[in-house]
C-alpha atoms as a PDB file:
ATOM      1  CA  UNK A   1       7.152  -1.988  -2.937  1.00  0.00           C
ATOM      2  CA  UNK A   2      10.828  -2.466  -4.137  1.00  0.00           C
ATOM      3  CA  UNK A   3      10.080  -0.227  -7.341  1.00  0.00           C
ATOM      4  CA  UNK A   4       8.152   2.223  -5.024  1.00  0.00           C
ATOM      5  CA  UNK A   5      11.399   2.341  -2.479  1.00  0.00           C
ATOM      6  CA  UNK A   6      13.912   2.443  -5.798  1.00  0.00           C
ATOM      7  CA  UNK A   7      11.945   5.563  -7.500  1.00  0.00           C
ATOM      8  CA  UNK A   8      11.641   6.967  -3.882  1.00  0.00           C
ATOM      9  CA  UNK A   9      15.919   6.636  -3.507  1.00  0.00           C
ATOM     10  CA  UNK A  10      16.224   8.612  -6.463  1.00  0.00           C
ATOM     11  CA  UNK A  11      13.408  11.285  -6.099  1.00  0.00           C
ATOM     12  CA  UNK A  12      15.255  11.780  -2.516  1.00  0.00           C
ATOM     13  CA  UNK A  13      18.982  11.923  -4.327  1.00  0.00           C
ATOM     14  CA  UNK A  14      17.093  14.328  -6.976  1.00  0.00           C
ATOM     15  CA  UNK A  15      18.397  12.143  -9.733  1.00  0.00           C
ATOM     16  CA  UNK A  16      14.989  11.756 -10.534  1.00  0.00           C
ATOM     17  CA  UNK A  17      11.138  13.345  -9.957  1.00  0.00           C
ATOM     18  CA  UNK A  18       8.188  11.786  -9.152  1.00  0.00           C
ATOM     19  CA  UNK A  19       6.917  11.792 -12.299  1.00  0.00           C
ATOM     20  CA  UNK A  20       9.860   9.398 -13.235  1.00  0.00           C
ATOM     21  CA  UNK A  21       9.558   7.294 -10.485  1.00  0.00           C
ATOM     22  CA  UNK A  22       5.529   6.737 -11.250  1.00  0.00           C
ATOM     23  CA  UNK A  23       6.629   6.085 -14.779  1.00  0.00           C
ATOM     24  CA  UNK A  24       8.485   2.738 -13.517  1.00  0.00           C
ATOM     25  CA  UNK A  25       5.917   1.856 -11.181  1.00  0.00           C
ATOM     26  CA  UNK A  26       3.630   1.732 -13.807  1.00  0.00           C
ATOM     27  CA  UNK A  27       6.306   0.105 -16.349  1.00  0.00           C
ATOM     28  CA  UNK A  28       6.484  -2.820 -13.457  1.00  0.00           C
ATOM     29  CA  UNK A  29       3.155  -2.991 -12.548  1.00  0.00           C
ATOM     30  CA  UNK A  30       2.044  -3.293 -16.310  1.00  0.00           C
ATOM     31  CA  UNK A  31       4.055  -6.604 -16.253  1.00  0.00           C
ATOM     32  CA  UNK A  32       1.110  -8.247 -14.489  1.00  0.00           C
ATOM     33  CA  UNK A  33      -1.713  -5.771 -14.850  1.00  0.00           C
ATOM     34  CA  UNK A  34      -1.728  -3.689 -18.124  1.00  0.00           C
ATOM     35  CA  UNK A  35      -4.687  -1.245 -17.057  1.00  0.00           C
ATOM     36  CA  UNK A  36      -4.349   1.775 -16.051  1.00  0.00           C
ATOM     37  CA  UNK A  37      -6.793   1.542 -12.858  1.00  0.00           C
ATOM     38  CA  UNK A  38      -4.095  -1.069 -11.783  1.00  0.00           C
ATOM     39  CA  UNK A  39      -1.329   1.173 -12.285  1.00  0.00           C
ATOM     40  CA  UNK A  40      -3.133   4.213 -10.856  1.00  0.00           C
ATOM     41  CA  UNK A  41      -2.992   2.062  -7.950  1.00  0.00           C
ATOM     42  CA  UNK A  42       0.800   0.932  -7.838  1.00  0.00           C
ATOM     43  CA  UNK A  43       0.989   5.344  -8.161  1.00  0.00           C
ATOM     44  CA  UNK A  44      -1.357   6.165  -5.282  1.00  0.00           C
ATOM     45  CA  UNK A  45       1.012   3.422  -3.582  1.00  0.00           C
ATOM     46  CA  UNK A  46       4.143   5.174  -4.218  1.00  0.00           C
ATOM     47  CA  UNK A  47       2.965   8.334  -3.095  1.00  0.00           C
ATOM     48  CA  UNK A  48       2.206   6.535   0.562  1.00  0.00           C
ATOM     49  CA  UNK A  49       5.125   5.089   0.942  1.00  0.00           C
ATOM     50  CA  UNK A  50       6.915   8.193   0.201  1.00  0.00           C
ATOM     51  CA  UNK A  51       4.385  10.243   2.530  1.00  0.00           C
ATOM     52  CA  UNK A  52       5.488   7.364   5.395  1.00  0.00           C
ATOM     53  CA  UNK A  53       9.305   8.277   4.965  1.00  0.00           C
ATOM     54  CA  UNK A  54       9.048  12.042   4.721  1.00  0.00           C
ATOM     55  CA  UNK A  55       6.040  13.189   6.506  1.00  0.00           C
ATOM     56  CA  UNK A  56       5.784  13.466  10.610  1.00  0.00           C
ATOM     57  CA  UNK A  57       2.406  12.254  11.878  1.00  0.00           C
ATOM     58  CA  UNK A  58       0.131   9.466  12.276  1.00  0.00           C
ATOM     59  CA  UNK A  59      -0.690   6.746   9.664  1.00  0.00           C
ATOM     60  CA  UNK A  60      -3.983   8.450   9.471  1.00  0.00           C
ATOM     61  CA  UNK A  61      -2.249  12.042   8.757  1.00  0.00           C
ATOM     62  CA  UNK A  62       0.936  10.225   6.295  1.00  0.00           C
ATOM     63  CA  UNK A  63      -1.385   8.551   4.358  1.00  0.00           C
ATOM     64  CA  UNK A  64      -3.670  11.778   3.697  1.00  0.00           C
ATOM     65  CA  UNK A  65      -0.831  13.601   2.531  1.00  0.00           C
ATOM     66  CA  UNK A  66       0.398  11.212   0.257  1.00  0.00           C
ATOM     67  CA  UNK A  67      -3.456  10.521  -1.592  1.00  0.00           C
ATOM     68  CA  UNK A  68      -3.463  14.477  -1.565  1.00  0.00           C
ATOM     69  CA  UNK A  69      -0.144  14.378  -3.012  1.00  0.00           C
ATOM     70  CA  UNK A  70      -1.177  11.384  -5.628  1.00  0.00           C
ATOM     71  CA  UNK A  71      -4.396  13.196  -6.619  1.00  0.00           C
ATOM     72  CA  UNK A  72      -2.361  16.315  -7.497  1.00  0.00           C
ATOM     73  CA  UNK A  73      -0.200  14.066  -9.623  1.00  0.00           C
ATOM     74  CA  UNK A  74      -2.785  12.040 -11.556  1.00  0.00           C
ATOM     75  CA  UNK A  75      -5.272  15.092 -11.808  1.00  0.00           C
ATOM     76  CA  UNK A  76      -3.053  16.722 -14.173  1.00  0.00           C
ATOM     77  CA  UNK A  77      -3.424  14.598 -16.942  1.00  0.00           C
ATOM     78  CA  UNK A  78      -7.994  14.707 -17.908  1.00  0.00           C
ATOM     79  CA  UNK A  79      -7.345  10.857 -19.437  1.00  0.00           C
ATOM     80  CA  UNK A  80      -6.692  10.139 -15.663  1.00  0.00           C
ATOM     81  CA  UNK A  81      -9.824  11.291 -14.125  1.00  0.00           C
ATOM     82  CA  UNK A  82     -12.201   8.167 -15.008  1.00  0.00           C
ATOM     83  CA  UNK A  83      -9.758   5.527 -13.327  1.00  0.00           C
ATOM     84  CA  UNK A  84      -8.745   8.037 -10.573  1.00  0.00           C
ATOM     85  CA  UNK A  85     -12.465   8.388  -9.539  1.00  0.00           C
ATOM     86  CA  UNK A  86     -12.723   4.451  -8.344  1.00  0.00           C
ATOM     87  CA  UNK A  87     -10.538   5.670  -5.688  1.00  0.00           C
ATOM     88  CA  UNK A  88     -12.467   8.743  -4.452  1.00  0.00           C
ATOM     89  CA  UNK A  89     -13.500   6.423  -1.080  1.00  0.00           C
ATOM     90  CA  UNK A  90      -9.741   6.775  -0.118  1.00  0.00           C
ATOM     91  CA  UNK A  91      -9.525  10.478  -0.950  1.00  0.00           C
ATOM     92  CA  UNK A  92     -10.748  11.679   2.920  1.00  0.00           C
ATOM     93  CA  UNK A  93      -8.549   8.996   5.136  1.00  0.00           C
ATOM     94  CA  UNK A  94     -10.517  10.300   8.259  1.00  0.00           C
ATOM     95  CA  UNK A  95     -13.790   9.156   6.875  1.00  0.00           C
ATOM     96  CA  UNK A  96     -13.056   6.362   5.550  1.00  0.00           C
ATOM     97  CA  UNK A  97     -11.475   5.112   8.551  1.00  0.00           C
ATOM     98  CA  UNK A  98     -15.230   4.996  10.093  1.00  0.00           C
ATOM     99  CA  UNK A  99     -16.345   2.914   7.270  1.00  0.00           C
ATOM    100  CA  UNK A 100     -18.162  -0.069   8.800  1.00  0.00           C
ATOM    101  CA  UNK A 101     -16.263  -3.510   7.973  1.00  0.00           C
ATOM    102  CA  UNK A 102     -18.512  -5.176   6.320  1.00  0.00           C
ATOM    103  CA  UNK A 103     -18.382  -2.333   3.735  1.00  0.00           C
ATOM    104  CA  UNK A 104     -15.239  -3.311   2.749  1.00  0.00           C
ATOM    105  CA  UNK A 105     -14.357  -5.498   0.077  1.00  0.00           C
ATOM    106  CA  UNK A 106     -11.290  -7.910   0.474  1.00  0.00           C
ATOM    107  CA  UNK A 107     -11.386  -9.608  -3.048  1.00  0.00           C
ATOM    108  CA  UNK A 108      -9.025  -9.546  -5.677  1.00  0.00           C
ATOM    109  CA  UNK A 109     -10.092  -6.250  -7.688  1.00  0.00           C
ATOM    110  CA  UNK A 110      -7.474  -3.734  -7.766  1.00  0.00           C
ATOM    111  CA  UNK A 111      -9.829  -1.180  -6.090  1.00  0.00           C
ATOM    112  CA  UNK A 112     -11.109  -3.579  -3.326  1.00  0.00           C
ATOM    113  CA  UNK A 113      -7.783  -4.955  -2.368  1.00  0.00           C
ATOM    114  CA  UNK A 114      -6.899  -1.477  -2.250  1.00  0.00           C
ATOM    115  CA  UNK A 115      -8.983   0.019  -0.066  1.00  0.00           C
ATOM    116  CA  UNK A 116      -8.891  -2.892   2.093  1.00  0.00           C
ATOM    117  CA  UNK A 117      -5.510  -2.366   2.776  1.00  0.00           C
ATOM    118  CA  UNK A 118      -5.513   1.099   3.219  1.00  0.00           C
ATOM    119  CA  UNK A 119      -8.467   0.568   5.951  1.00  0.00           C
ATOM    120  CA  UNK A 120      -6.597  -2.192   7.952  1.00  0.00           C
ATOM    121  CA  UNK A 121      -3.888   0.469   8.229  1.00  0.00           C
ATOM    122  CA  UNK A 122      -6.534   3.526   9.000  1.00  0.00           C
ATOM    123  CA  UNK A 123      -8.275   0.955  11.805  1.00  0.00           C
ATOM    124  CA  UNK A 124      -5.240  -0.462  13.544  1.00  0.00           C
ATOM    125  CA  UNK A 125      -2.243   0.008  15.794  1.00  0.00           C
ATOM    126  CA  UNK A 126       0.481  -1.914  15.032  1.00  0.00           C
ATOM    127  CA  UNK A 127       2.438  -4.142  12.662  1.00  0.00           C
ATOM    128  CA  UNK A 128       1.101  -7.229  13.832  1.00  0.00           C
ATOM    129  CA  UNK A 129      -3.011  -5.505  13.950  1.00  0.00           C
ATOM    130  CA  UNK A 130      -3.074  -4.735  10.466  1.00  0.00           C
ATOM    131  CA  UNK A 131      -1.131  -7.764   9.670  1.00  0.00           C
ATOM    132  CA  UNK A 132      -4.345  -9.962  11.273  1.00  0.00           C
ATOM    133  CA  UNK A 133      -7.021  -7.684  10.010  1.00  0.00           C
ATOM    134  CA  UNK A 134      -5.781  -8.140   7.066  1.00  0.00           C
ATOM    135  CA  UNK A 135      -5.944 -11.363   6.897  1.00  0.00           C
ATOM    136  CA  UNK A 136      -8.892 -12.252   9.074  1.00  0.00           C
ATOM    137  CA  UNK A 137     -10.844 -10.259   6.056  1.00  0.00           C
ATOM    138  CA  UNK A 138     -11.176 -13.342   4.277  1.00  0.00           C
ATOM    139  CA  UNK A 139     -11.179 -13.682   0.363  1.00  0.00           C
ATOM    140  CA  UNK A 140      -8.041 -12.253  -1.117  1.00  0.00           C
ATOM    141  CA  UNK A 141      -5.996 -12.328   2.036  1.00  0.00           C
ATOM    142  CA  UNK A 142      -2.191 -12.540   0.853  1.00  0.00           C
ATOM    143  CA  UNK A 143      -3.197  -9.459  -1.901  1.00  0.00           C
ATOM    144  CA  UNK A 144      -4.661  -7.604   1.052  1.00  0.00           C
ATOM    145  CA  UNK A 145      -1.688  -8.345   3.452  1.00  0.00           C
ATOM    146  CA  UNK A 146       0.736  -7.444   1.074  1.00  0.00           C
ATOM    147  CA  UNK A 147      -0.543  -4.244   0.842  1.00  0.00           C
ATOM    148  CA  UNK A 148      -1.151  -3.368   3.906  1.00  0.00           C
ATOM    149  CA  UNK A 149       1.778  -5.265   5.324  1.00  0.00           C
ATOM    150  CA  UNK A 150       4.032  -2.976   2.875  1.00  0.00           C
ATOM    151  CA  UNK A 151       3.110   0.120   4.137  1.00  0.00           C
ATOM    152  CA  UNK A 152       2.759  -0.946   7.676  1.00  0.00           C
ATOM    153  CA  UNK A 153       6.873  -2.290   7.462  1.00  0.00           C
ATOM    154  CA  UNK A 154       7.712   1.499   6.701  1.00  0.00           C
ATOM    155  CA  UNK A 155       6.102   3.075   8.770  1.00  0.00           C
ATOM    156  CA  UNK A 156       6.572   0.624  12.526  1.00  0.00           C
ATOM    157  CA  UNK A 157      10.224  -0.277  10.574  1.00  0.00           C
ATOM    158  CA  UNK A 158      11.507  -3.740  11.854  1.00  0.00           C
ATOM    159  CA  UNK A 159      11.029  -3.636  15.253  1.00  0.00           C
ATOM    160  CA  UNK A 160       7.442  -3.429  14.849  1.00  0.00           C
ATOM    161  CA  UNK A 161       7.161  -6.795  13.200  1.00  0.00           C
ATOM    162  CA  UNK A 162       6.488  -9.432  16.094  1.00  0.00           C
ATOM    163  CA  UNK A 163       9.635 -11.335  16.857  1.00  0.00           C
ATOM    164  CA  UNK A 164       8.109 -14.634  16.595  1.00  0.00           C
ATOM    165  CA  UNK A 165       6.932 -14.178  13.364  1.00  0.00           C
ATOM    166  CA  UNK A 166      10.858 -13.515  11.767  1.00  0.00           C
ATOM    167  CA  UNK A 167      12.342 -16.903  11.155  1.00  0.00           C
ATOM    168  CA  UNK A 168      15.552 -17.267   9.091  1.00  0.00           C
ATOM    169  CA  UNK A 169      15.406 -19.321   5.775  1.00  0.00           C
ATOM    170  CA  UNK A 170      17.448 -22.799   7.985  1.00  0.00           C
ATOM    171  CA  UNK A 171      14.201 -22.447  10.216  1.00  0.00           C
ATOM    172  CA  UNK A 172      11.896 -21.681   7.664  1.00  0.00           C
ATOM    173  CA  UNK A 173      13.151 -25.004   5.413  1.00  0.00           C
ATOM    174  CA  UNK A 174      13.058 -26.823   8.873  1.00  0.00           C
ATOM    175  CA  UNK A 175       8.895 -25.685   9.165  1.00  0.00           C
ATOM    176  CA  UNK A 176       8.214 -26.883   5.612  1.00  0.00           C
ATOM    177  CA  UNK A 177       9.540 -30.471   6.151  1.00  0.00           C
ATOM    178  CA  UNK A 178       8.467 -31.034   9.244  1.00  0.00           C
ATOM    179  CA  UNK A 179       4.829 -30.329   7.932  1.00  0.00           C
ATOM    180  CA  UNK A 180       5.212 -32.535   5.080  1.00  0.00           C
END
């Protein structure tokens, strides 16, 4: 998310274009996962998060435009096509929003944590919905929240996030010990 925000800064200022901005999302992503199914992924996520800030419209519509907008990108280069194609579920956002739960996959594969994320955000209302789907998933939950929980800050902004669960770090250091 910071890398997608810092690329999307400079896209906006026109110091850069998306193609640069993709370039260090992969660069970042590699750091962890070097394949290029991972980094297709880290992509497809920058274009959402851009669609989020610049587009007018539902989650459901924001996120369509930015996949659209990601496919256009990665379907200019053929060696792109084979990874691209794991994707394809995400590719029509109002369809896969009626995909039944139990035909998603929470685990830790790039594609499954993915599209999990993506679907929490298709299938819920608020901040603190997708937050809890997320999460009540199972299997890779803090993967799966991340995601989801990334996208869903941009587009409900801070005062979607439930008040009770901000805590400052004095509180937060207070939690910890007390539970020790």
């Amino acid at each position: 998310m910071p890398v997608c925000l810092f690329g999307y800064e400079k896209v906006k200022r026109r110091e850069w274009k998306d193609a640069d901005a993709v370039h260090w999302v992969h660069k970042v992503s590699a750091l962890t996962h070097n394949h290029l199914r991972s980094q297709i992924a880290c992509g497809i996520y920058y274009f959402l998060v851009k669609a989020i800030l610049d587009e007018e419209g539902t989650m459901q519509e924001r996120l369509q435009k930015g996949i659209d907008k990601a496919n256009d990108f990665y379907r200019k280069d053929v060696r792109n096509m084979v990874q691209l194609a794991h994707y394809s579920r995400v590719f029509d956002m109002a369809a896969f929003s009626k995909v039944a739960c139990d035909e998603i996959k929470s685990t830790g594969y790039v594609v499954d944590s993915f599209e999990a994320a993506v679907w929490c955000l298709l299938n819920e209302a608020s901040f603190e919905e997708t937050a809890l789907r997320a999460v009540n998933l199972g299997n890779d939950t803090d993967t799966v929240a991340a995601i989801a929980c990334g996208l869903a800050g941009v587009f409900y902004g801070n005062d979607g996030i439930p008040k009770r669960w901000m805590i400052g770090p004095i509180e937060h250091a207070r939690h910890i010990v007390s539970n020790m």
